[in-house]
C-alpha atoms as a PDB file:
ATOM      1  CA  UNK A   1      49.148 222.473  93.101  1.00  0.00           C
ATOM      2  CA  UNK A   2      48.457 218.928  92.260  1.00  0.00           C
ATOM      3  CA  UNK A   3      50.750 216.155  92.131  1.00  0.00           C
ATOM      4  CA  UNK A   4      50.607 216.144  88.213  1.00  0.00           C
ATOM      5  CA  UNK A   5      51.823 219.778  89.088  1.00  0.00           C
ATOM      6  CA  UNK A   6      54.624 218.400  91.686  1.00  0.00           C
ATOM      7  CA  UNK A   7      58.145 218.131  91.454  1.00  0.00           C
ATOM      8  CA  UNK A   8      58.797 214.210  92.607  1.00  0.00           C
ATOM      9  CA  UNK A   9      61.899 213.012  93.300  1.00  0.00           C
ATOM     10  CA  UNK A  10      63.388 210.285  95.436  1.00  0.00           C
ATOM     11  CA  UNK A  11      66.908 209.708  96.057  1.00  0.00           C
ATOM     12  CA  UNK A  12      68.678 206.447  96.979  1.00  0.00           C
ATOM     13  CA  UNK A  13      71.840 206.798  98.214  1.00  0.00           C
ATOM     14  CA  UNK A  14      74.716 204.144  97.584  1.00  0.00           C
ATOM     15  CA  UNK A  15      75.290 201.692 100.414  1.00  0.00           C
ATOM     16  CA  UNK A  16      73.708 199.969 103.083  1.00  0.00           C
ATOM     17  CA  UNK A  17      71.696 201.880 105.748  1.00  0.00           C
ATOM     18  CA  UNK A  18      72.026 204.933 103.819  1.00  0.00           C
ATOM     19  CA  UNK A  19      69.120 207.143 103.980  1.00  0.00           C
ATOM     20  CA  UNK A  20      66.491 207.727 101.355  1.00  0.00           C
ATOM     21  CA  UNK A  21      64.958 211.304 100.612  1.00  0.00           C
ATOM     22  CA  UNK A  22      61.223 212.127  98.634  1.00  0.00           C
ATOM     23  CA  UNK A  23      60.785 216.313  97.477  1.00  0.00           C
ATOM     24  CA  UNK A  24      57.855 217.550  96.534  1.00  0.00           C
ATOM     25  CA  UNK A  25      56.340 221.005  95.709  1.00  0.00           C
ATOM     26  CA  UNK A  26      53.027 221.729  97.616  1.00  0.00           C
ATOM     27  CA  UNK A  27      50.841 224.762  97.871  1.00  0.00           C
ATOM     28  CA  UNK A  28      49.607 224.837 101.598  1.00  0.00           C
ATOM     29  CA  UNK A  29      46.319 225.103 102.516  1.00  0.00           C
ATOM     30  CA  UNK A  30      44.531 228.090 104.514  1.00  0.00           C
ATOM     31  CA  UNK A  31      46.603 228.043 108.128  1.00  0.00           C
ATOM     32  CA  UNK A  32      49.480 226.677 105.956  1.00  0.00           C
ATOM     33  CA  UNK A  33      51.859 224.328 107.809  1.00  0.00           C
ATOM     34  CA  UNK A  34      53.464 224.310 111.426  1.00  0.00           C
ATOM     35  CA  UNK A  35      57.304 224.513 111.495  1.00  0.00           C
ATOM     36  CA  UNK A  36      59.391 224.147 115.193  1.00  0.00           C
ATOM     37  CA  UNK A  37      61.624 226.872 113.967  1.00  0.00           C
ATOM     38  CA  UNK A  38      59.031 229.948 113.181  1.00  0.00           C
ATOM     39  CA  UNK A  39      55.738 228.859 113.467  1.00  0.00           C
ATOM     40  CA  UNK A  40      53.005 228.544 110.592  1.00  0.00           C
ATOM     41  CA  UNK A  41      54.349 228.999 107.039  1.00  0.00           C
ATOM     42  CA  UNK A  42      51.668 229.561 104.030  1.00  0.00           C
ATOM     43  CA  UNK A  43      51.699 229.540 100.323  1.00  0.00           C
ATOM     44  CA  UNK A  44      54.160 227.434  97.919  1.00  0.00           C
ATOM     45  CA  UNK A  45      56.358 225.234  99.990  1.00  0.00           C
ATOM     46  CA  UNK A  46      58.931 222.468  99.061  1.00  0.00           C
ATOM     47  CA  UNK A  47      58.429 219.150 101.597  1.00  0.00           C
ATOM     48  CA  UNK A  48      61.745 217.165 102.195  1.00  0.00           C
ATOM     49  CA  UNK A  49      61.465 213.827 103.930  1.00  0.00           C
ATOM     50  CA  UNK A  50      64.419 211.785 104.833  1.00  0.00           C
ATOM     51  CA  UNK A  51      64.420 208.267 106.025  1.00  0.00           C
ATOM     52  CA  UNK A  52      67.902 207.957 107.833  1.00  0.00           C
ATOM     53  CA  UNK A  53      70.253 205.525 108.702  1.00  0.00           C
ATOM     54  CA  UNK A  54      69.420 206.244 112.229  1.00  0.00           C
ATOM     55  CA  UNK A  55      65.910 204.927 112.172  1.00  0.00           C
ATOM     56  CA  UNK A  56      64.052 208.069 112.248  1.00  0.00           C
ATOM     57  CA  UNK A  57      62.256 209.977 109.348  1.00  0.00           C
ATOM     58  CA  UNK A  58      62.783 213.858 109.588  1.00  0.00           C
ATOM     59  CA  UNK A  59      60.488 216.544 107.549  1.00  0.00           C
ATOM     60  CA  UNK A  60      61.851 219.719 106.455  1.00  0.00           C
ATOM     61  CA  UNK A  61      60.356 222.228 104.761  1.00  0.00           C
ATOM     62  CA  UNK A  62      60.836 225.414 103.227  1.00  0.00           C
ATOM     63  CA  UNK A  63      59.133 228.052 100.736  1.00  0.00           C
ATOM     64  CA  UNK A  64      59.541 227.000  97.826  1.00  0.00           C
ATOM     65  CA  UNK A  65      63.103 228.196  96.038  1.00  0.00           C
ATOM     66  CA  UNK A  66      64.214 229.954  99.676  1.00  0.00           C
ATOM     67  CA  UNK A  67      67.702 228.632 101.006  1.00  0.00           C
ATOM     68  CA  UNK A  68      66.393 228.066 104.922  1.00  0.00           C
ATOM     69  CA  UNK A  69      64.930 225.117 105.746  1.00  0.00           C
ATOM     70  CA  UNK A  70      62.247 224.345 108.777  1.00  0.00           C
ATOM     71  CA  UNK A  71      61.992 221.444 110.997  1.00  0.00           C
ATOM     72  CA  UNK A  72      57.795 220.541 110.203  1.00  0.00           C
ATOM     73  CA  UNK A  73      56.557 220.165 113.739  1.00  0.00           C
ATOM     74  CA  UNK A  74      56.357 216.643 115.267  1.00  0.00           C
ATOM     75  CA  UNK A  75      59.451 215.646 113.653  1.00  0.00           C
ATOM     76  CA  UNK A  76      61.051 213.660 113.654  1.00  0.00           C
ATOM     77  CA  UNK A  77      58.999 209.667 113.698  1.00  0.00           C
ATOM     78  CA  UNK A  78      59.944 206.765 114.658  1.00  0.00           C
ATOM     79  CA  UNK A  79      60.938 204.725 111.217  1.00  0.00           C
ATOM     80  CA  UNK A  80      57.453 203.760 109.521  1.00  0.00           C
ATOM     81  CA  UNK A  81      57.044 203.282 105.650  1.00  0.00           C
ATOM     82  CA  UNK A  82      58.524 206.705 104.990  1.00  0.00           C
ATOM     83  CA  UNK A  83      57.508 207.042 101.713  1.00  0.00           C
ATOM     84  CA  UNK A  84      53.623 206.638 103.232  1.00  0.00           C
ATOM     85  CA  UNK A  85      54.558 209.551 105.753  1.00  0.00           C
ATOM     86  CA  UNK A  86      55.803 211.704 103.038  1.00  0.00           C
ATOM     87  CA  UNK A  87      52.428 211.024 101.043  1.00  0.00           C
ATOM     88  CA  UNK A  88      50.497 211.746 104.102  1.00  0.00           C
ATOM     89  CA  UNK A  89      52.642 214.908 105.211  1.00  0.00           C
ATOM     90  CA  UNK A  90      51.761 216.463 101.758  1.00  0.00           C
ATOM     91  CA  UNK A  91      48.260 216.083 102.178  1.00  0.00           C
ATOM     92  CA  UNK A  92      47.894 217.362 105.501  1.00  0.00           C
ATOM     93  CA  UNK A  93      50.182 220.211 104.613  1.00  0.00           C
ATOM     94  CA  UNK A  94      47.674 220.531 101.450  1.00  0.00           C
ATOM     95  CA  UNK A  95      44.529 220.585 103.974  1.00  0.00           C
ATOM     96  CA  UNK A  96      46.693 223.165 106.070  1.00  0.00           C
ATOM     97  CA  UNK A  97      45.612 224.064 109.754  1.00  0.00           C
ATOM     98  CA  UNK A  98      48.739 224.226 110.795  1.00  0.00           C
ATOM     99  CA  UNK A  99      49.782 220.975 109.677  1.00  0.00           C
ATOM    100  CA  UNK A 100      52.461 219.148 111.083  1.00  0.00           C
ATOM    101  CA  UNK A 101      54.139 215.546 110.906  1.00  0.00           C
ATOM    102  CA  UNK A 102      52.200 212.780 110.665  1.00  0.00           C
ATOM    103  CA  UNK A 103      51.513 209.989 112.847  1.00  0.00           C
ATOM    104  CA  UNK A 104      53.486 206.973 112.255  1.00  0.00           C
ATOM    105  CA  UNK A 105      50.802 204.462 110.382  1.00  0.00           C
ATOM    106  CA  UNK A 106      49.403 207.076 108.305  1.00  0.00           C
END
């Protein structure tokens, strides 16, 4: 799937502090992506990243349209530029190998 393909959205909540949220549809690459909860996950998957008011950016992910969400392994970062950290976490989830967060300053 490419991002002409992808479902985009990003939230801003109301108020100061309050944290900020990019979606995306993404079709993992071979070895698919690395989650804390049950290992590697393959095929259409929906990244979440949130940016919250505690400093931290968290990836979830899930396949795509399920109801349980997974913790992507490494997260969560330290605050970066989390909407650069959701770009990057969709392309390494893209290349697959067991992808997992990003580093910060990706």
């Amino acid at each position: 799937m490419n991002a002409a393909n992808a479902m985009n959205t990003m939230k801003a909540m109301n108020g100061m502090n309050a944290p900020q949220e990019w979606q995306d549809q993404v079709l993992a690459g071979p070895g698919g992506a690395m989650t804390d909860e049950v290992g590697v996950i393959t095929g259409p998957l929906t990244l979440r990243t949130v940016a919250g008011s505690d400093g931290k950016v968290r990836f979830e992910i899930q396949y795509t349209d399920a109801d349980e969400w997974y913790t992507l392994s490494g997260s969560p970062l330290p605050h970066g530029d989390p909407h650069a950290l959701h770009t990057a976490a969709l392309a390494a989830i893209r290349a697959g190998h067991g992808a997992q967060a990003p580093p910060v300053g990706s």
